[in-house]
N, C-alpha and C. Protein backbone atom coordinates (compact mmCIF):
# COMPACT_ATOMS: atom_id res chain seq x y z
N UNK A 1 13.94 18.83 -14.08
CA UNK A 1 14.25 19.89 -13.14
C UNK A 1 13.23 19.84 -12.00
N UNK A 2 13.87 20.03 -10.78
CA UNK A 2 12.77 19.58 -9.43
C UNK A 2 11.92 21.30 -9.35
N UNK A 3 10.83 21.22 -8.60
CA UNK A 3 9.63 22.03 -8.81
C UNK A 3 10.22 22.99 -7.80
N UNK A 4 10.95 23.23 -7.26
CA UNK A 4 11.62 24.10 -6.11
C UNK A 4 12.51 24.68 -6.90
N UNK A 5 13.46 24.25 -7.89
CA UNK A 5 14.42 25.39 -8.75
C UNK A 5 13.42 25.75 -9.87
N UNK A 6 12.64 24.85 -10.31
CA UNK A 6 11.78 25.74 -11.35
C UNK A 6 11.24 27.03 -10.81
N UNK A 7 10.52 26.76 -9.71
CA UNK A 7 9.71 28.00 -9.09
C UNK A 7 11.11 28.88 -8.86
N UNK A 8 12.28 28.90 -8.30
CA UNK A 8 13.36 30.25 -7.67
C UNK A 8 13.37 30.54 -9.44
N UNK A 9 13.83 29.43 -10.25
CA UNK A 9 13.83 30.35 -11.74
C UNK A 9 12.97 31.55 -12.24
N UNK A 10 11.81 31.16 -12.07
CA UNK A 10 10.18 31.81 -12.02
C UNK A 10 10.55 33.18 -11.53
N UNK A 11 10.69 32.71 -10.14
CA UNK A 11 10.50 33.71 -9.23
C UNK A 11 11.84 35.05 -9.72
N UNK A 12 12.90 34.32 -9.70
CA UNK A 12 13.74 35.13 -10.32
C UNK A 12 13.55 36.18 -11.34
N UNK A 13 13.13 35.38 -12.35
CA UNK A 13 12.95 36.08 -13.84
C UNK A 13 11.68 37.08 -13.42
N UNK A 14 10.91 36.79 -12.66
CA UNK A 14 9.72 38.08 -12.05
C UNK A 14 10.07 38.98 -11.63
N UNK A 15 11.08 38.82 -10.50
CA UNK A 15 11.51 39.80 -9.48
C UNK A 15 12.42 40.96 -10.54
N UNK A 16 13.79 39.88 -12.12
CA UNK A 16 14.39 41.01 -12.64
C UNK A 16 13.10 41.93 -13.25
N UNK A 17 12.08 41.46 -13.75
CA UNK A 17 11.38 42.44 -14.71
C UNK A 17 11.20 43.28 -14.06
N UNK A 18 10.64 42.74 -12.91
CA UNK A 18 9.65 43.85 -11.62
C UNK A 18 11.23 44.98 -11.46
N UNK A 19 12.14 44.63 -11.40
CA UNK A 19 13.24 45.82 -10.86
C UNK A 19 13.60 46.24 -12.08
N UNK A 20 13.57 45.35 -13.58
CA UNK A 20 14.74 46.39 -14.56
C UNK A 20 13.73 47.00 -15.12
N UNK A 21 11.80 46.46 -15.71
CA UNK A 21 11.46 47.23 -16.81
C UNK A 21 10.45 47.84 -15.79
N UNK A 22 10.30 47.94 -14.44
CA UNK A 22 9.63 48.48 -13.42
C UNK A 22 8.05 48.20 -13.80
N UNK A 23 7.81 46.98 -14.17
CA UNK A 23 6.49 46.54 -14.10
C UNK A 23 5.50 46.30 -13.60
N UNK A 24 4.39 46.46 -13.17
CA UNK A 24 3.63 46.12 -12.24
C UNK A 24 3.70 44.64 -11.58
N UNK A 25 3.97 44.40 -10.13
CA UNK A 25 4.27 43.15 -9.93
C UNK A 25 3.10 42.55 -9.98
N UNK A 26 2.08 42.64 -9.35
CA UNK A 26 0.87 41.69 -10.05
C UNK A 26 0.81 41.54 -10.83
N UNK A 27 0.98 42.06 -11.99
CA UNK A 27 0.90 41.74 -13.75
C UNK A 27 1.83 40.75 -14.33
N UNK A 28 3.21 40.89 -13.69
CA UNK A 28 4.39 40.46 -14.29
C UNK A 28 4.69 38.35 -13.35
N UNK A 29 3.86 38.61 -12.18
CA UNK A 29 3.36 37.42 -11.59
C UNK A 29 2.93 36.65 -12.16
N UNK A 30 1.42 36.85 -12.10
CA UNK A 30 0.73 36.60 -12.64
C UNK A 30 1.09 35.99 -14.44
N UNK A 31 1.11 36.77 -15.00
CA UNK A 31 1.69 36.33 -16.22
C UNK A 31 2.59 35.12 -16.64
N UNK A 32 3.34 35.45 -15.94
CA UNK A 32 4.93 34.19 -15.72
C UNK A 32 3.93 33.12 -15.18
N UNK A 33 3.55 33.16 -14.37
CA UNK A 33 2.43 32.14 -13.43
C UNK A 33 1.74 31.20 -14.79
N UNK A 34 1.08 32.10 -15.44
CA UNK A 34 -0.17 31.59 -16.45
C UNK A 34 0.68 31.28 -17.36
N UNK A 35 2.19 31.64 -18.03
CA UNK A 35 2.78 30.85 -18.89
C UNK A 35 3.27 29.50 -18.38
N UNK A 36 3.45 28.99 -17.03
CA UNK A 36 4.04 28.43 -16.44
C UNK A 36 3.66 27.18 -16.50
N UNK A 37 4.12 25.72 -16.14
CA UNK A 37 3.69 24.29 -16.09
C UNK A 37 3.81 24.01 -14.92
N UNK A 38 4.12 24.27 -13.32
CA UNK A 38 4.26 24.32 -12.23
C UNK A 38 2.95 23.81 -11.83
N UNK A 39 3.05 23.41 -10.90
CA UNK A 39 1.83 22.78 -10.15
C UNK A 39 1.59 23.39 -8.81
N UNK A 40 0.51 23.32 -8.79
CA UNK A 40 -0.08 24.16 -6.83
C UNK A 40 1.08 24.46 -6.30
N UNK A 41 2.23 23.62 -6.14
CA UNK A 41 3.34 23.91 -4.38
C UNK A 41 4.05 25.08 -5.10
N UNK A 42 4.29 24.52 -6.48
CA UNK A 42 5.10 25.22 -7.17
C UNK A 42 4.58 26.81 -7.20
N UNK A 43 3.94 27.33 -8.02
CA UNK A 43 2.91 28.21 -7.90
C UNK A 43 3.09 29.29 -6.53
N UNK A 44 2.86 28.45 -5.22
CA UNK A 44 2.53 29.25 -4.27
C UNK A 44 4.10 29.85 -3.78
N UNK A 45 5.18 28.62 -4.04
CA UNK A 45 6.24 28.75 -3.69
C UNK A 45 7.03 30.47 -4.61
N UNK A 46 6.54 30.09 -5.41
CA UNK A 46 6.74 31.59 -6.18
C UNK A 46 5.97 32.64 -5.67
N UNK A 47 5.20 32.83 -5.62
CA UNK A 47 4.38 34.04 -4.75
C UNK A 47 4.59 34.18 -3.89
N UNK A 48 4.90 33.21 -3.09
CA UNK A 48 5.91 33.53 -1.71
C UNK A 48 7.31 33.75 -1.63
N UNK A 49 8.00 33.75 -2.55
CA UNK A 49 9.47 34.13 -2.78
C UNK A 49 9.43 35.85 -3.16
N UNK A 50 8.33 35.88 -4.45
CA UNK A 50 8.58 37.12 -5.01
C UNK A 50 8.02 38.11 -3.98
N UNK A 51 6.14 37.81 -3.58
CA UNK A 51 5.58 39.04 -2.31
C UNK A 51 6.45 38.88 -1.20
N UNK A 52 7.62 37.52 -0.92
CA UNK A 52 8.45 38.26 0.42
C UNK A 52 9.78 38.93 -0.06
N UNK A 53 10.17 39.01 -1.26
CA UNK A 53 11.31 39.69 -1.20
C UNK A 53 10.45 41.12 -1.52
N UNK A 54 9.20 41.30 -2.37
CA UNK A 54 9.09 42.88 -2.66
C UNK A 54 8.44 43.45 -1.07
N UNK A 55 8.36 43.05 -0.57
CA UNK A 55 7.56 43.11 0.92
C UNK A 55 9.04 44.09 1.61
N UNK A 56 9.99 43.11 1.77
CA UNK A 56 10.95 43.00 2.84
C UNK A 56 12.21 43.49 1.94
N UNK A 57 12.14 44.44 0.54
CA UNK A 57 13.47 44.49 -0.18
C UNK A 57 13.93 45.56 0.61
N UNK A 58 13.18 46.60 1.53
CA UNK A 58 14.43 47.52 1.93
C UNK A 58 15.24 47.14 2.56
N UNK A 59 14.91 46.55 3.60
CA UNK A 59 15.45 45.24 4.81
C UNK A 59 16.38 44.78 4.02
N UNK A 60 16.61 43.88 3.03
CA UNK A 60 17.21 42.93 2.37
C UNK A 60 18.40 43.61 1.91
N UNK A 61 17.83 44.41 1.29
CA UNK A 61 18.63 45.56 0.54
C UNK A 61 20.48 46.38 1.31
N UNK A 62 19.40 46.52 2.54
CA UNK A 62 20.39 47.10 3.58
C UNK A 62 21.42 46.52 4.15
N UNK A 63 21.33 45.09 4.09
CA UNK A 63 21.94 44.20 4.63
C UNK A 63 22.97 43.79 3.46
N UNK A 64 22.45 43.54 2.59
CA UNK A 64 23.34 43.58 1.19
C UNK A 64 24.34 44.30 1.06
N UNK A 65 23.67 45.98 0.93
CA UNK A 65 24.99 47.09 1.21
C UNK A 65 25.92 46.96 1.84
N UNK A 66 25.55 47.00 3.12
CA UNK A 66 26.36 46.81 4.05
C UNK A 66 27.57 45.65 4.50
N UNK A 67 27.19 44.40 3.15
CA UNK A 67 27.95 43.13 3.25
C UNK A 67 28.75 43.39 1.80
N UNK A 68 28.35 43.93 0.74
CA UNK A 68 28.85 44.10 -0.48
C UNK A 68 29.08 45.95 -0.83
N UNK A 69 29.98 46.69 0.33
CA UNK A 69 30.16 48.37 0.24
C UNK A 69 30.76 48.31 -1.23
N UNK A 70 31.53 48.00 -1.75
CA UNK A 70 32.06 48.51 -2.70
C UNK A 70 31.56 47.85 -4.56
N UNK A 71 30.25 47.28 -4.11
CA UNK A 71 28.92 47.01 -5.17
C UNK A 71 27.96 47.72 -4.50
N UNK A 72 27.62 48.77 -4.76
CA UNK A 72 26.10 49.58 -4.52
C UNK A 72 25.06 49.34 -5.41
N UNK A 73 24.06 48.80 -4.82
CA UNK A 73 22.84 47.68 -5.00
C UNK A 73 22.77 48.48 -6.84
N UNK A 74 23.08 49.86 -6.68
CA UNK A 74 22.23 50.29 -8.45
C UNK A 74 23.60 50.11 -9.01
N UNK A 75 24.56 49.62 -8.93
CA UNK A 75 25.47 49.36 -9.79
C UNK A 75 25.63 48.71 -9.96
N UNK A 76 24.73 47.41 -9.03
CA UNK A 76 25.12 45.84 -9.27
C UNK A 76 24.39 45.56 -10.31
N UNK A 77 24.80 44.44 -11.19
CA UNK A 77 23.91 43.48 -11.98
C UNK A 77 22.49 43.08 -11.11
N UNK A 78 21.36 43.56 -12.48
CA UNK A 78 19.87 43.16 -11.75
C UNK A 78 20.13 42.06 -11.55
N UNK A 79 20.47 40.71 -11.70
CA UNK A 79 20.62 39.46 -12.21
C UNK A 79 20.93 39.22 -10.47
N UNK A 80 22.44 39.33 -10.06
CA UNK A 80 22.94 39.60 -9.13
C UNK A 80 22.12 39.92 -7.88
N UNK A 81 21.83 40.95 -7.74
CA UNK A 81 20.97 41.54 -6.63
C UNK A 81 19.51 40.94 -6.56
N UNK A 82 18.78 40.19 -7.28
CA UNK A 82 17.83 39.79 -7.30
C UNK A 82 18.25 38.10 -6.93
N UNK A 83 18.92 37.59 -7.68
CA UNK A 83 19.84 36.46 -6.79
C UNK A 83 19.74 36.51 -5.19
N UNK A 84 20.57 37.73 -4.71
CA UNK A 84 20.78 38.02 -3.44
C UNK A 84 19.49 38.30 -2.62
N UNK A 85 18.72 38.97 -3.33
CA UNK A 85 17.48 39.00 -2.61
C UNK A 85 16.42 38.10 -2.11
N UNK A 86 16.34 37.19 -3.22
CA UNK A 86 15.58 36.03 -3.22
C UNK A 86 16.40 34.90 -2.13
N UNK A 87 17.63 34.92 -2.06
CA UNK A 87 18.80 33.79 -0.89
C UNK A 87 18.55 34.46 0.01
N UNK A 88 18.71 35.58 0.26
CA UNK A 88 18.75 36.50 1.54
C UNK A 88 16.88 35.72 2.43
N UNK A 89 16.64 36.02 2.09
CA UNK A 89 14.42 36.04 2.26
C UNK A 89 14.93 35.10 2.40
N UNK A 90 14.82 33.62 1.55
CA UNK A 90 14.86 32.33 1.61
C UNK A 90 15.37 32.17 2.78
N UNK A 91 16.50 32.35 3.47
CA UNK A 91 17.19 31.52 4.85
C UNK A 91 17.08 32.39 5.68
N UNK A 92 16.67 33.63 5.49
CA UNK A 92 17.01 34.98 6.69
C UNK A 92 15.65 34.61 7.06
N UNK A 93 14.56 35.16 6.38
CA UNK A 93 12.99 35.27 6.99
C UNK A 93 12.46 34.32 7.03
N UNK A 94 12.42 33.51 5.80
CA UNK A 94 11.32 32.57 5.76
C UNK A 94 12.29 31.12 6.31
N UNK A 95 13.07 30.42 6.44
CA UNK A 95 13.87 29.57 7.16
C UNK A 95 13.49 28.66 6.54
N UNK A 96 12.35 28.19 5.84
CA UNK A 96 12.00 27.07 5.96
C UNK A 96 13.11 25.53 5.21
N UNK A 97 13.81 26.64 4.15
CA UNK A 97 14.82 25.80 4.01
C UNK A 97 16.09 25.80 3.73
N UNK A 98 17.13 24.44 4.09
CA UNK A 98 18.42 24.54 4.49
C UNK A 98 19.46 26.10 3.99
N UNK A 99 20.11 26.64 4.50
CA UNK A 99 20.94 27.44 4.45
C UNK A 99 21.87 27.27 3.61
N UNK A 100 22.76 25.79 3.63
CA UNK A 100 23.54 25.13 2.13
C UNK A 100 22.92 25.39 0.72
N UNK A 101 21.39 25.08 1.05
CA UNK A 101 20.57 24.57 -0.23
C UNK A 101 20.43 25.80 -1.00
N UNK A 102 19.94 26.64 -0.06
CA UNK A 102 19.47 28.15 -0.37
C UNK A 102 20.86 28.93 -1.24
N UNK A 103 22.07 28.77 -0.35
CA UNK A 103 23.02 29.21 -1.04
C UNK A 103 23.77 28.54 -2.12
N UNK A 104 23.11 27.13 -2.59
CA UNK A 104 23.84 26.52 -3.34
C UNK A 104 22.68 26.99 -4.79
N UNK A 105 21.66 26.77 -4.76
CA UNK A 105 20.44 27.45 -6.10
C UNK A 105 21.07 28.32 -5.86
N UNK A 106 21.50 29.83 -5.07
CA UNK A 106 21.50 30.91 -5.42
C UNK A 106 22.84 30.79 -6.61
N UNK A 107 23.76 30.51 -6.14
CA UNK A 107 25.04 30.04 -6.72
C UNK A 107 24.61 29.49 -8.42
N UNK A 108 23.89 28.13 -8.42
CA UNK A 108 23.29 27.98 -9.59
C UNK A 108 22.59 28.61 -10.76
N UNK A 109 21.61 29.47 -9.67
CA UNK A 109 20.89 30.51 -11.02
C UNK A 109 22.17 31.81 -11.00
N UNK A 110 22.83 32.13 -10.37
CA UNK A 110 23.95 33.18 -10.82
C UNK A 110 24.69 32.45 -11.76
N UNK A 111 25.32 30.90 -11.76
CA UNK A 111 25.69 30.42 -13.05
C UNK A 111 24.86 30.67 -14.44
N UNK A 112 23.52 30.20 -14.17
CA UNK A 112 23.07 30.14 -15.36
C UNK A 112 22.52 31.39 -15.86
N UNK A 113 22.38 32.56 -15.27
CA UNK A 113 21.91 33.71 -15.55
C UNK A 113 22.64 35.26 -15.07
N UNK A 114 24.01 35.04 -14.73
CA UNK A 114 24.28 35.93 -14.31
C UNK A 114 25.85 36.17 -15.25
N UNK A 115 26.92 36.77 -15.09
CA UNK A 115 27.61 36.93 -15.62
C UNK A 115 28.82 36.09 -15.17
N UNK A 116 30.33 35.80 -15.75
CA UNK A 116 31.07 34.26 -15.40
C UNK A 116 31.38 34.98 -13.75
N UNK A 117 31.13 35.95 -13.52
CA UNK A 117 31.79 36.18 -11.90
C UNK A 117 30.67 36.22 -10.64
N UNK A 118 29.24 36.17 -11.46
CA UNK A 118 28.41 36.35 -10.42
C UNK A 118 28.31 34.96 -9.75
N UNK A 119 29.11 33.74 -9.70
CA UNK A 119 28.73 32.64 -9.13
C UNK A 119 29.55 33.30 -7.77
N UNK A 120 31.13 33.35 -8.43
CA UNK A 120 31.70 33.80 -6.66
C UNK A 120 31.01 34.67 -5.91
N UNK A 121 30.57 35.77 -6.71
CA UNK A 121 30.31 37.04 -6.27
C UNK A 121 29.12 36.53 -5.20
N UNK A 122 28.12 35.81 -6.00
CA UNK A 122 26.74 35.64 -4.90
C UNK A 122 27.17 34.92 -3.72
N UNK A 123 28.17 33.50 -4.34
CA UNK A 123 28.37 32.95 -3.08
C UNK A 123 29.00 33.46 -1.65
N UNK A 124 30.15 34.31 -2.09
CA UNK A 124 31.05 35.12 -1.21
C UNK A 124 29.81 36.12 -0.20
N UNK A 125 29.10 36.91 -0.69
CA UNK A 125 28.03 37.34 0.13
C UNK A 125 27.38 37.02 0.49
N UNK A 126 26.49 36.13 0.10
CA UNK A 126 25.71 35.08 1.14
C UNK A 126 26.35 34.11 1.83
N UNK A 127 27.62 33.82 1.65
CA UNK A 127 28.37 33.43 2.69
C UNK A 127 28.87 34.68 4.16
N UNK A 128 28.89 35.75 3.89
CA UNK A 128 29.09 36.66 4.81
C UNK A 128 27.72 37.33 5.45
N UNK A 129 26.57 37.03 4.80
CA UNK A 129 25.27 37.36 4.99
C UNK A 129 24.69 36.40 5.93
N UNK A 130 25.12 35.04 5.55
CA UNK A 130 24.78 34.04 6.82
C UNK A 130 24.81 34.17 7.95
N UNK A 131 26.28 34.71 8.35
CA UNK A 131 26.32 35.25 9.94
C UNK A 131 25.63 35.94 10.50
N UNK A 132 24.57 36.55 9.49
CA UNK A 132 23.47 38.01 10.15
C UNK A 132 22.36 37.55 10.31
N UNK A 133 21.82 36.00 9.97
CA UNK A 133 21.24 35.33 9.77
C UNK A 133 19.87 36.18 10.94
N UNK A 134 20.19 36.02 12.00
CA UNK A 134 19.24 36.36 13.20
C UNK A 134 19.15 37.82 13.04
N UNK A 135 20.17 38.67 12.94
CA UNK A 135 19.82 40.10 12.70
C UNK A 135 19.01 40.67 11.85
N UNK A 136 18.68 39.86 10.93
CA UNK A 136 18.47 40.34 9.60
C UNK A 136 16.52 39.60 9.82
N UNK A 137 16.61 38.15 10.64
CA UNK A 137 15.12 37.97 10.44
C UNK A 137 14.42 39.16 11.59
N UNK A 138 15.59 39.48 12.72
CA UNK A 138 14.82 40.31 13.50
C UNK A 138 14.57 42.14 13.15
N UNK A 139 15.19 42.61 11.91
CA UNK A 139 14.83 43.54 11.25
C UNK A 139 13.95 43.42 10.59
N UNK A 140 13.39 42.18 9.78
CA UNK A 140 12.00 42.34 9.52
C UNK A 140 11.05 42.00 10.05
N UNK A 141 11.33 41.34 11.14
CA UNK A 141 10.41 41.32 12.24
C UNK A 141 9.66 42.99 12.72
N UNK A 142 11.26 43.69 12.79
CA UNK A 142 10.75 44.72 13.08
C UNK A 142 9.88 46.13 12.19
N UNK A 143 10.41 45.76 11.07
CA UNK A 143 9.79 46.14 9.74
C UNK A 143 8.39 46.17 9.77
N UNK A 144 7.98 44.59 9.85
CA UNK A 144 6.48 44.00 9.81
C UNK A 144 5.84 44.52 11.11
N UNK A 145 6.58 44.91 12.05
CA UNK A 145 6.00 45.30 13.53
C UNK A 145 5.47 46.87 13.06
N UNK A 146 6.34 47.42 12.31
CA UNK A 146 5.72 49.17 12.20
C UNK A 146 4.36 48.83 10.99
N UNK A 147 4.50 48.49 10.07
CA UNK A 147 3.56 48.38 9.34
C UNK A 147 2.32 47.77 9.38
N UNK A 148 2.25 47.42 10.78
CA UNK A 148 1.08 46.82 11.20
C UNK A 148 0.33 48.00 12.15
């Protein structure tokens, strides 16, 4: 398994604890981190997935709603929405990589961890989430602009 889906796995399985058993995210990081076999890129690549989606989840969040009205984020599968969160960040804010790629792992870990409908389900919204692509990095642009 290449060190880029290990780490979204990682990062994944952090982000559900951090939202279903409301854990401290440094703790629940960290931890996963120190059980982990990942190496340096790997490692950082997770800390940068998980501190930018808990950073930027209202942002993320909103955009979600607003693409998936008739799934409201607390009725969705954690599995699901943490999927979405982590694809969303990946191609919206941080760009650094492909938009296919991003939505094709997201697609993958909803296979392997989500329920038999969350593959369409993720893909269908981050396929409609793409188009906001610029709206969505310039809301947390603007996000990061107040909190400074």
């Amino acid at each position: 398994m290449k060190v880029r889906h290990q780490s979204r796995v990682l990062a994944l399985q952090a982000l559900y604890e951090i939202d279903c058993a409301h854990h401290a995210p440094g703790i629940v990081l960290e931890r996963r981190l120190s059980e982990s076999r990942l190496p340096e890129s790997g490692t950082r690549f997770v800390r940068h997935l998980v501190n930018g989606v808990l950073k930027y989840q209202s942002v993320l969040d909103t955009f979600i709603h607003s693409h998936a009205p008739e799934w409201p984020l607390e009725q969705m599968a954690y599995i699901d929405r943490n999927v979405l969160r982590m694809a969303l960040f990946e191609f919206a804010v941080d760009g650094s990589t492909p938009v296919k790629v991003v939505i094709n792992e997201a697609v993958e870990l909803a296979k392997t961890f989500g329920s038999d409908s969350a593959p369409r389900f993720v893909n269908g919204v981050l396929g409609t989430l793409v188009e906001h692509k610029k709206a969505i990095a310039q809301a947390v642009r603007g996000l990061a602009e107040k909190k400074q």
